[in-house]
Protein backbone atom coordinates (compact mmCIF):
# COMPACT_ATOMS: atom_id res chain seq x y z
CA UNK A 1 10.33 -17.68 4.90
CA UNK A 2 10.43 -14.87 7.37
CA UNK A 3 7.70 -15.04 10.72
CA UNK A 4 8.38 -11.40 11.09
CA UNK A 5 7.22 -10.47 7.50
CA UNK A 6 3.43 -9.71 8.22
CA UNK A 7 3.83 -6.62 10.64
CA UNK A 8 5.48 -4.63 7.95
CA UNK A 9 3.18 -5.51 5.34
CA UNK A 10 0.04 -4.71 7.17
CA UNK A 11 1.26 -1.65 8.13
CA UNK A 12 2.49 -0.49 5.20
CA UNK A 13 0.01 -1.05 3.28
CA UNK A 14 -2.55 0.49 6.03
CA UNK A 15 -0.36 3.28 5.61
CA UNK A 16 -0.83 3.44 2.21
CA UNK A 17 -4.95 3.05 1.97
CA UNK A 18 -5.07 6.04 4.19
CA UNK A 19 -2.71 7.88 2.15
CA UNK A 20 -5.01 7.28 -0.66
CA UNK A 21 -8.76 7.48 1.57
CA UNK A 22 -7.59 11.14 3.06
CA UNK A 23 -6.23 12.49 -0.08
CA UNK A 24 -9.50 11.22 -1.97
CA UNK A 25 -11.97 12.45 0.86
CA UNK A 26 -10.52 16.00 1.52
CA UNK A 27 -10.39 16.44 -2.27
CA UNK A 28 -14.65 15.74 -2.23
CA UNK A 29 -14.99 17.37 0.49
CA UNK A 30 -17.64 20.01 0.13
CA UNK A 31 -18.96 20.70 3.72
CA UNK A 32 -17.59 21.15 6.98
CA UNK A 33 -20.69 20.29 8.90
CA UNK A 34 -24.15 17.94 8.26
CA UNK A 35 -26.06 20.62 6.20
CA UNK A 36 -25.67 18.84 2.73
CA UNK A 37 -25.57 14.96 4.07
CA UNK A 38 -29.22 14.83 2.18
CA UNK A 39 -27.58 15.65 -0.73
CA UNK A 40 -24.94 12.78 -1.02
CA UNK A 41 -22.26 14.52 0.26
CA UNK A 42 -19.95 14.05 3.67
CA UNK A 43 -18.45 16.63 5.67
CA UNK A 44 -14.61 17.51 7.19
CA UNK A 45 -15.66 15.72 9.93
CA UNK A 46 -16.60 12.35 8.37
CA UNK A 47 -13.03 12.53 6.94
CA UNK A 48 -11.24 13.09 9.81
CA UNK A 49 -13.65 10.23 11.87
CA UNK A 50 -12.83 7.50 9.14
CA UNK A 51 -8.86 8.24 9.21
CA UNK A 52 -9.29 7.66 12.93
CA UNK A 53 -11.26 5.20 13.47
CA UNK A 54 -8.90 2.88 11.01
CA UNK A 55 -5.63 4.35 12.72
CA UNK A 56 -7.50 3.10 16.34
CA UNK A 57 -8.67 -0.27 15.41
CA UNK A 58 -5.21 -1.26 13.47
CA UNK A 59 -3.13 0.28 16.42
CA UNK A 60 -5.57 -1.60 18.84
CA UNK A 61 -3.62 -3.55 21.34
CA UNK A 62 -5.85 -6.48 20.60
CA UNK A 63 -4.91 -6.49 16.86
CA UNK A 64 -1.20 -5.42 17.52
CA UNK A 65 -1.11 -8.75 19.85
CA UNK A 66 -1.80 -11.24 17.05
CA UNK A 67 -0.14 -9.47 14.13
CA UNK A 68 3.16 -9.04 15.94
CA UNK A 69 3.03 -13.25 16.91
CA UNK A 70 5.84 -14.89 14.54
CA UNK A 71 4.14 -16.12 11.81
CA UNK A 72 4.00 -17.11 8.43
CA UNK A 73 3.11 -14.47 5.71
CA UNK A 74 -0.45 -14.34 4.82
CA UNK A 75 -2.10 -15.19 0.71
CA UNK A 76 -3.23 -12.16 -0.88
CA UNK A 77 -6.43 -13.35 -0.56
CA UNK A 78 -6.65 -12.86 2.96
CA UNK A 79 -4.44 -10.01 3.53
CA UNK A 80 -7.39 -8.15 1.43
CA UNK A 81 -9.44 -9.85 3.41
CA UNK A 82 -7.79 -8.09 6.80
CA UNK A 83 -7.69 -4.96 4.59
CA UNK A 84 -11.22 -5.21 3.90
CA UNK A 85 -12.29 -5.61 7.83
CA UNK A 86 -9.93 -2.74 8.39
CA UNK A 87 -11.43 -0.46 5.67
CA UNK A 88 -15.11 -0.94 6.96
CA UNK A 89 -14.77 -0.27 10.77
CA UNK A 90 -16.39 2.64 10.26
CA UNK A 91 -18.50 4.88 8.34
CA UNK A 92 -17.54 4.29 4.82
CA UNK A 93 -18.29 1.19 2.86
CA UNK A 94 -16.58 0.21 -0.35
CA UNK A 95 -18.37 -2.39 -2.73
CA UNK A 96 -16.04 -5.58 -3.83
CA UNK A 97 -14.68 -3.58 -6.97
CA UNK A 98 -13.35 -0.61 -5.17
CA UNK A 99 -11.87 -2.35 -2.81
CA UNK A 100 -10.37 -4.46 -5.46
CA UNK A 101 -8.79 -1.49 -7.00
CA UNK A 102 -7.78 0.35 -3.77
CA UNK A 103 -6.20 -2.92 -2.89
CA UNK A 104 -4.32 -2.97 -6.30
CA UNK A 105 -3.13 0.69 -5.48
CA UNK A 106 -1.66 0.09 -2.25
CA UNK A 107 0.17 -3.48 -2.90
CA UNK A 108 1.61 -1.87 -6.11
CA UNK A 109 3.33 1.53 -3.88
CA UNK A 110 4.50 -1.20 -1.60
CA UNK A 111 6.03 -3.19 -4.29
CA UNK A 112 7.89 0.06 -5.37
CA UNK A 113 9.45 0.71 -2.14
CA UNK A 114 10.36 -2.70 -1.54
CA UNK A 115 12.32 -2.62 -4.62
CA UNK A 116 13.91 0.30 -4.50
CA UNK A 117 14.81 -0.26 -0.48
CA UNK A 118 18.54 0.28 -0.14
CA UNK A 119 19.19 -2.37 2.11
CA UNK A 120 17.32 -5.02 4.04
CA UNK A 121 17.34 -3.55 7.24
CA UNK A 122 15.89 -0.06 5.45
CA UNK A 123 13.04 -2.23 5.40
CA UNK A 124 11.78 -0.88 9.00
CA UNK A 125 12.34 2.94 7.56
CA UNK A 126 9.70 2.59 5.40
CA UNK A 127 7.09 1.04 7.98
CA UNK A 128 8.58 4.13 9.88
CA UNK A 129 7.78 6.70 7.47
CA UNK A 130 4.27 4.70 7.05
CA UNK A 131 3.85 5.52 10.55
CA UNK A 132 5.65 8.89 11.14
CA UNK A 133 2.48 10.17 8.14
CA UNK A 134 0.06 8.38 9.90
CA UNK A 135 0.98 10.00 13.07
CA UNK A 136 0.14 13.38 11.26
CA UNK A 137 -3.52 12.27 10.43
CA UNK A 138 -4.50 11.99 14.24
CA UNK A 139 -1.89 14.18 15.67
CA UNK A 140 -4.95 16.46 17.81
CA UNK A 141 -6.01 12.99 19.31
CA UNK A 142 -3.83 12.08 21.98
CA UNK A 143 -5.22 8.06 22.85
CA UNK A 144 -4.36 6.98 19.56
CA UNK A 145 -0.62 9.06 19.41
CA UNK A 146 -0.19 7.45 22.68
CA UNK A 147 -1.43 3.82 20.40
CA UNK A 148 0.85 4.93 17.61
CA UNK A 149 3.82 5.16 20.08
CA UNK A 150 3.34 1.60 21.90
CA UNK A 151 3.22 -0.46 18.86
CA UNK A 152 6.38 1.68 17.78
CA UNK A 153 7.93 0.29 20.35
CA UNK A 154 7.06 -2.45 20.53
CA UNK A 155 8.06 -3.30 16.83
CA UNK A 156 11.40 -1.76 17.95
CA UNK A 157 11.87 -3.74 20.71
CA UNK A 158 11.06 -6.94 18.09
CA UNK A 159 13.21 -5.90 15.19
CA UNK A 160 16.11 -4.51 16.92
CA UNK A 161 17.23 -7.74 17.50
CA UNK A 162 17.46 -9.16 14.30
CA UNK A 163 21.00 -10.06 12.45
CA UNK A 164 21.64 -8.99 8.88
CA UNK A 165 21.01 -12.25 7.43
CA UNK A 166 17.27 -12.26 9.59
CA UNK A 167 16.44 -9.17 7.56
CA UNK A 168 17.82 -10.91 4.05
CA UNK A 169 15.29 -13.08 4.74
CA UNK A 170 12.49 -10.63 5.24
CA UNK A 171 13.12 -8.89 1.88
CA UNK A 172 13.23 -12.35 0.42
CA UNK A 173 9.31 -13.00 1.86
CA UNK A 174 8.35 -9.90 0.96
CA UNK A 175 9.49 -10.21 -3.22
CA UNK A 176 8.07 -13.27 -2.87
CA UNK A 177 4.99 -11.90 -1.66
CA UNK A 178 5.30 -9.03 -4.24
CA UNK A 179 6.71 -11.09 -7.37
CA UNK A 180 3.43 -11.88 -8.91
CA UNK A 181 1.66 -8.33 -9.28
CA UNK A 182 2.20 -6.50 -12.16
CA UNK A 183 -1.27 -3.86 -11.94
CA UNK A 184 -0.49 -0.78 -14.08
CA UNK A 185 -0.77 2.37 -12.18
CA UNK A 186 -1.31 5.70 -14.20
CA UNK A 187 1.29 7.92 -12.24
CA UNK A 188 4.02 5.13 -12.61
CA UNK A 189 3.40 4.89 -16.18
CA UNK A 190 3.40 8.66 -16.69
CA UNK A 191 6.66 9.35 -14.76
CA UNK A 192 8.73 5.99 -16.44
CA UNK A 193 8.30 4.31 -13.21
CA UNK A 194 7.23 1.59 -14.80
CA UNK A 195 6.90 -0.29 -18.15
CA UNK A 196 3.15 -1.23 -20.13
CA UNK A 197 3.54 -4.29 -19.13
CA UNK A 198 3.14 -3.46 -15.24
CA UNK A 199 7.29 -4.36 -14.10
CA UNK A 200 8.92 -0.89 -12.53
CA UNK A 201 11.85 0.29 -14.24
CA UNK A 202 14.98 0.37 -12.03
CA UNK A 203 17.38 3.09 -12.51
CA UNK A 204 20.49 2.14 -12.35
CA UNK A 205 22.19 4.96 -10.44
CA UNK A 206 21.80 6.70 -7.10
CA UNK A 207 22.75 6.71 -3.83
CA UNK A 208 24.66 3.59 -2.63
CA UNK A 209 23.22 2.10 0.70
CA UNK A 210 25.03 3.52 4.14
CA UNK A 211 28.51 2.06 4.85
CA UNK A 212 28.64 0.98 0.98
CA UNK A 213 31.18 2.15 -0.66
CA UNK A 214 30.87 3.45 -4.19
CA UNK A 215 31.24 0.79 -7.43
CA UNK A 216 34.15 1.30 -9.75
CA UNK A 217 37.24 0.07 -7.83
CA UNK A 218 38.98 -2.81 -6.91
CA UNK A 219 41.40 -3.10 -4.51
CA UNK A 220 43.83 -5.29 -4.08
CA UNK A 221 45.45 -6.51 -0.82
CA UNK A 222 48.22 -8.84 0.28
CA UNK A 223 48.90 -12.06 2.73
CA UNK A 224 49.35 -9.10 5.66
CA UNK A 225 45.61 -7.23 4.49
CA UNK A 226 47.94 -4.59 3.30
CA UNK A 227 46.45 -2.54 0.01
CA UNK A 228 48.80 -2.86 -2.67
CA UNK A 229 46.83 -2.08 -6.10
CA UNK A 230 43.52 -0.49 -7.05
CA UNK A 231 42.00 -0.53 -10.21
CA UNK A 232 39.38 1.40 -11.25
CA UNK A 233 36.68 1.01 -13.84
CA UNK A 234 33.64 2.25 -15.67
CA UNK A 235 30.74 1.23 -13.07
CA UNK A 236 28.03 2.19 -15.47
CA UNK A 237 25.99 5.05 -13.49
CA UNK A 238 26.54 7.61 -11.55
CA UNK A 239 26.39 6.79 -8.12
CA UNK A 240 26.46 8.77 -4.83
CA UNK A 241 27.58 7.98 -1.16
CA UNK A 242 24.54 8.18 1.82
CA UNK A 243 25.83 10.79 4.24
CA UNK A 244 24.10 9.50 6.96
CA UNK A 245 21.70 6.26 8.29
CA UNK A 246 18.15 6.97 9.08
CA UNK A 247 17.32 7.47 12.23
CA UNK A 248 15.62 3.64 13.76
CA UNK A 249 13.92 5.28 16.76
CA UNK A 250 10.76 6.35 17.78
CA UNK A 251 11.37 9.80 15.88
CA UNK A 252 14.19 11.25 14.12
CA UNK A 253 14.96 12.33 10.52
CA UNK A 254 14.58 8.79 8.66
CA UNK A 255 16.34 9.88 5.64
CA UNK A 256 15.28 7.59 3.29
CA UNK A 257 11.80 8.97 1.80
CA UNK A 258 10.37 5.64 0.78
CA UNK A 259 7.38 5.20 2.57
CA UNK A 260 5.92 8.44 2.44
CA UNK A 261 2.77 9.79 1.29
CA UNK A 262 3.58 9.79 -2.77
CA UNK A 263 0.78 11.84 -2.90
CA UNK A 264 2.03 15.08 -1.32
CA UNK A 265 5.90 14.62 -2.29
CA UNK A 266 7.13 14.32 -5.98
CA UNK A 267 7.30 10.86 -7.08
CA UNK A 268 9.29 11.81 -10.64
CA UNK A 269 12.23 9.87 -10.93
CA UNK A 270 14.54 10.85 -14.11
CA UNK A 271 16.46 8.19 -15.24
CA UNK A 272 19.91 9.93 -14.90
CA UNK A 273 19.33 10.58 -11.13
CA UNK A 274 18.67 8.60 -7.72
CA UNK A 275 16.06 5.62 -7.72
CA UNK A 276 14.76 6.93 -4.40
CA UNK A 277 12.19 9.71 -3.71
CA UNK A 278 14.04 13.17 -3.93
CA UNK A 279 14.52 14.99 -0.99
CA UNK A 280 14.70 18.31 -1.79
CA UNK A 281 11.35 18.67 -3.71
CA UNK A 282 8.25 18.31 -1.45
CA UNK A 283 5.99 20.34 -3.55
CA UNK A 284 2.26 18.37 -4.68
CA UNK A 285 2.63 15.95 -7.33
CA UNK A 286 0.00 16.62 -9.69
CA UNK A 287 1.20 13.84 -11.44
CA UNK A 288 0.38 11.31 -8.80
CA UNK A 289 -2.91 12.95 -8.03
CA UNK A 290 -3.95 12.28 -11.43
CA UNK A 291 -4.65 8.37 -10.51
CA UNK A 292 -7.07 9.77 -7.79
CA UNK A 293 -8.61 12.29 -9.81
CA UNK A 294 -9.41 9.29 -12.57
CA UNK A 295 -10.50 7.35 -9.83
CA UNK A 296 -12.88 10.16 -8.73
CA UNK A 297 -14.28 10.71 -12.04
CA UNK A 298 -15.55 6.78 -11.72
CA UNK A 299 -16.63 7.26 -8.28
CA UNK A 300 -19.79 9.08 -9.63
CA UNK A 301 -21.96 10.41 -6.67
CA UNK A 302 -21.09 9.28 -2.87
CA UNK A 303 -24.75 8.61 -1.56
CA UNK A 304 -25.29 9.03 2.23
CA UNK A 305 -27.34 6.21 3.96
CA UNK A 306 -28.65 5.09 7.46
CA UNK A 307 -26.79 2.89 8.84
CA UNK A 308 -28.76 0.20 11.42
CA UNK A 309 -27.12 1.68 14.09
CA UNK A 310 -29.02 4.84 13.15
CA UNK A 311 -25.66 7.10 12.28
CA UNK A 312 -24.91 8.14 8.76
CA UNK A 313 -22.66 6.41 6.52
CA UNK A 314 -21.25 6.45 3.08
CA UNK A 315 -20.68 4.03 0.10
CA UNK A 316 -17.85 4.73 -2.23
CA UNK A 317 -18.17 3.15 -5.76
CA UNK A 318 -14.83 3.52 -8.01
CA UNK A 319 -16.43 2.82 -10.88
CA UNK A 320 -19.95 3.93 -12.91
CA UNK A 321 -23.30 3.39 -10.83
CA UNK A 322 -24.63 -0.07 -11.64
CA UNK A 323 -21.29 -1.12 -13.69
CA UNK A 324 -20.31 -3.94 -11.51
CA UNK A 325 -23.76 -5.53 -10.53
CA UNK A 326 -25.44 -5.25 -14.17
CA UNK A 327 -25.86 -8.53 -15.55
CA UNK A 328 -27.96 -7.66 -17.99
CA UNK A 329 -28.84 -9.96 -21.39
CA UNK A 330 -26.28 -10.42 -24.11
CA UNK A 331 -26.27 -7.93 -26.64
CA UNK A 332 -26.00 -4.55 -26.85
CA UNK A 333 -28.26 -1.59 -25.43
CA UNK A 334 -28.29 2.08 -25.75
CA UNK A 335 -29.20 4.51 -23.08
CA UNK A 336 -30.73 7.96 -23.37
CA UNK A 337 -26.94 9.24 -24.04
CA UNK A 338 -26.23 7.45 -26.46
CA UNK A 339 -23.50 4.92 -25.17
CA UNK A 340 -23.81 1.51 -26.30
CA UNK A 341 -23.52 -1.44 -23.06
CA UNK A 342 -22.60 -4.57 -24.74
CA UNK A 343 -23.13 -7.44 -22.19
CA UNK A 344 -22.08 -10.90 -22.82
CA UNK A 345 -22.66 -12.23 -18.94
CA UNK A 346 -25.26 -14.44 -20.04
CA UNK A 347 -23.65 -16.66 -22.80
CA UNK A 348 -24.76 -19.57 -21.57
CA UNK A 349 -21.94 -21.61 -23.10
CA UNK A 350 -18.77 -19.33 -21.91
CA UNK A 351 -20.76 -19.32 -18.54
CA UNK A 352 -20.63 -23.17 -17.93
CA UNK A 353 -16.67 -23.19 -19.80
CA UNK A 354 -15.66 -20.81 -17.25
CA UNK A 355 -17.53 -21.95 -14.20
CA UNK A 356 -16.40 -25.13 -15.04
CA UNK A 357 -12.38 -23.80 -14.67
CA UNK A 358 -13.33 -21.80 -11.93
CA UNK A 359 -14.62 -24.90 -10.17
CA UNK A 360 -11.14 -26.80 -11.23
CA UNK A 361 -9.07 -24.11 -9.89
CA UNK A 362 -10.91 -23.89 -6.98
CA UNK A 363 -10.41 -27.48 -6.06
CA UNK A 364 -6.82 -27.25 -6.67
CA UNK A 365 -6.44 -24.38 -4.59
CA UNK A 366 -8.15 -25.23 -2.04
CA UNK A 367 -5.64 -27.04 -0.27
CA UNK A 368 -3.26 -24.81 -0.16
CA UNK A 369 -5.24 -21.59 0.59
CA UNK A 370 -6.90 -23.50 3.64
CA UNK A 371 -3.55 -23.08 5.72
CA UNK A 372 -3.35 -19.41 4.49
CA UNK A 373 -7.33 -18.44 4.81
CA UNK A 374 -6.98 -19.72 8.37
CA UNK A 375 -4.00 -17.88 9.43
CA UNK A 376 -6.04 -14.54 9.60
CA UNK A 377 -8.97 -16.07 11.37
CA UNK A 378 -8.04 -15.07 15.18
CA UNK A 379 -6.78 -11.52 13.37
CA UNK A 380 -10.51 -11.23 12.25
CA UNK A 381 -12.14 -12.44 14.90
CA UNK A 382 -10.53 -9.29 17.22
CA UNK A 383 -11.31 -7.02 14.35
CA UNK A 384 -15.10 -8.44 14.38
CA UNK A 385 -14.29 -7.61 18.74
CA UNK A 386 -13.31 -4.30 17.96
């Protein structure tokens, strides 16, 4: 297992909640000042403070400090956890099931690149495209570019120094990490991304990685490494050579597109071209918005509350009001629409069965979540500083 594997997940997939928090809040955005907070809605300005104040506290140096420490690669139960924390520094709150679902978004996209990444080391493009976007969400506040840019370096200064077989490694921890999570997404499914049953489907064609040459030869060479034969054959797709590495540096055109915000660049992947994101077609993917429109249409109302603190805030619920917290009788009941709620929460008998294999896999994990639960606890306790 890799002790460089966390970095790149946690910013990655912070990259990828504010892809999907800014896309979401500009596209209920109704008012571009306070006029209208008594009416459940937010303003321009409570969209651009949320972007920020996540991009500061995960760019802190404080958090930066104890993520980039070697060490082992967290559960998923507390990297959500740490995504959580990270979510709710500042106005906005999400209730468990939203988060639950934002979480399934973002470790899904991640999943996707990871697969699809060329070669280990293009690993540390995507992070850098991750960043490069993020970059763009604060780029009229100059403390946290200058933020951005240390812990650039600072990752560059870390990974730069790792062989090939380091990085094998890595991508090794990370499908690993990955292997298990199989959440259907709408826009995979509706551009044969991936299958009903939640596994992406690969293409088998594209560009080969950069100093790879292309399949469907083999050469033969003698005693003296002399070429003396080569034989071609069918290799099955059509492939094409990468004219160029992505650039590993601070800035620089990073070539590979994995990483980006699949929100604003075309995500449709035909199964007779290249795996990867295309490069010549940046125009909006209303495909890919879709998933965020469907999740706005279970959002229902954004309320605007007090917070103790005596500032506004704002609750986003992904689903129906009350859907999550009803535990009403069993049965079913109609409401003035019409709809029929059938709730079985209260079977007395499937309550105790299940509680009682909750309880059993509880014990059983317990052991080996306590190392895992406990590796994030200094990385929450300088959130809870922050």
């Amino acid at each position: 297992m890799s002790m460089r594997a966390l970095p790149v997940v946690v910013v990655s997939l912070g990259g990828e909640m504010l892809y999907i928090l800014d896309q979401r809040l500009a596209a209920q955005n109704t008012s571009r000042d306070n006029s209208e907070k008594a009416a459940g809605l937010w303003s321009e300005q409570d969209r651009q403070r949320v972007l920020k104040d996540i991009v500061g506290t995960m760019f802190s140096q404080a958090f930066m400090d104890e993520l980039l420490k070697p060490q082992q690669m967290y559960s998923h139960r507390t990297m959500k956890v740490v995504l959580t924390r990270l979510a709710h520094v500042s106005i906005m709150r999400l209730n468990p099931v939203s988060m639950e679902k934002l979480y399934e978004l973002m470790i899904m996209a991640f999943k996707y690149q990871v697969l699809l990444c060329p070669r280990p080391k293009d690993l540390l493009l995507i992070t850098y495209n991750h960043m490069d976007a993020i970059r763009g969400f604060v780029k009229g506040t100059p403390v946290l570019l200058n933020k951005l840019d240390q812990t650039h370096r600072r990752i560059i200064e870390i990974y730069s120094t790792m062989t090939a077989g380091q990085f094998q490694i890595l991508r090794q921890t990370l499908l690993a990490f990955l292997q298990d999570t199989h959440v259907r997404v709408a826009m995979f499914l509706k551009n044969l991304i991936q299958n009903p049953d939640g596994r992406f489907a690969l293409s088998a064609s594209g560009p080969t990685p950069h100093g790879v040459d292309l399949p469907g030869s083999i050469r033969i060479f003698d005693t003296k490494g002399r070429k003396v034969r080569e034989v071609h054959f069918p290799s099955g797709g059509s492939y094409s050579a990468a004219n160029k590495e992505g650039s590993f540096g601070l800035h620089g055109d990073r070539v590979l597109r994995l990483g980006m915000n699949i929100y604003t660049v075309n995500l449709a992947v035909e199964p007779s071209k290249s795996p990867s994101l295309k490069t010549d077609n940046l125009t909006p993917n209303l495909l890919a918005k879709e998933e965020l429109n469907l999740l706005a249409r279970l959002m229902g109302k954004v309320e605007m509350d007090n917070m103790s603190a005596g500032e506004s805030g704002f609750h986003i619920n992904l689903f129906g009001a009350g859907q999550e917290d009803d535990t009403g009788a069993a049965g079913g009941t109609e409401d003035s629409s019409g709809v029929i709620s059938i709730q079985a929460l209260k079977d007395e008998y499937s309550a105790t069965q299940l509680s009682q294999i909750a309880r059993l896999f509880a014990e059983q994990e317990a052991t080996s979540e306590k190392v895992n639960s406990s590796k994030g606890d200094n990385l929450l306790a300088m959130m809870d500083d922050l």
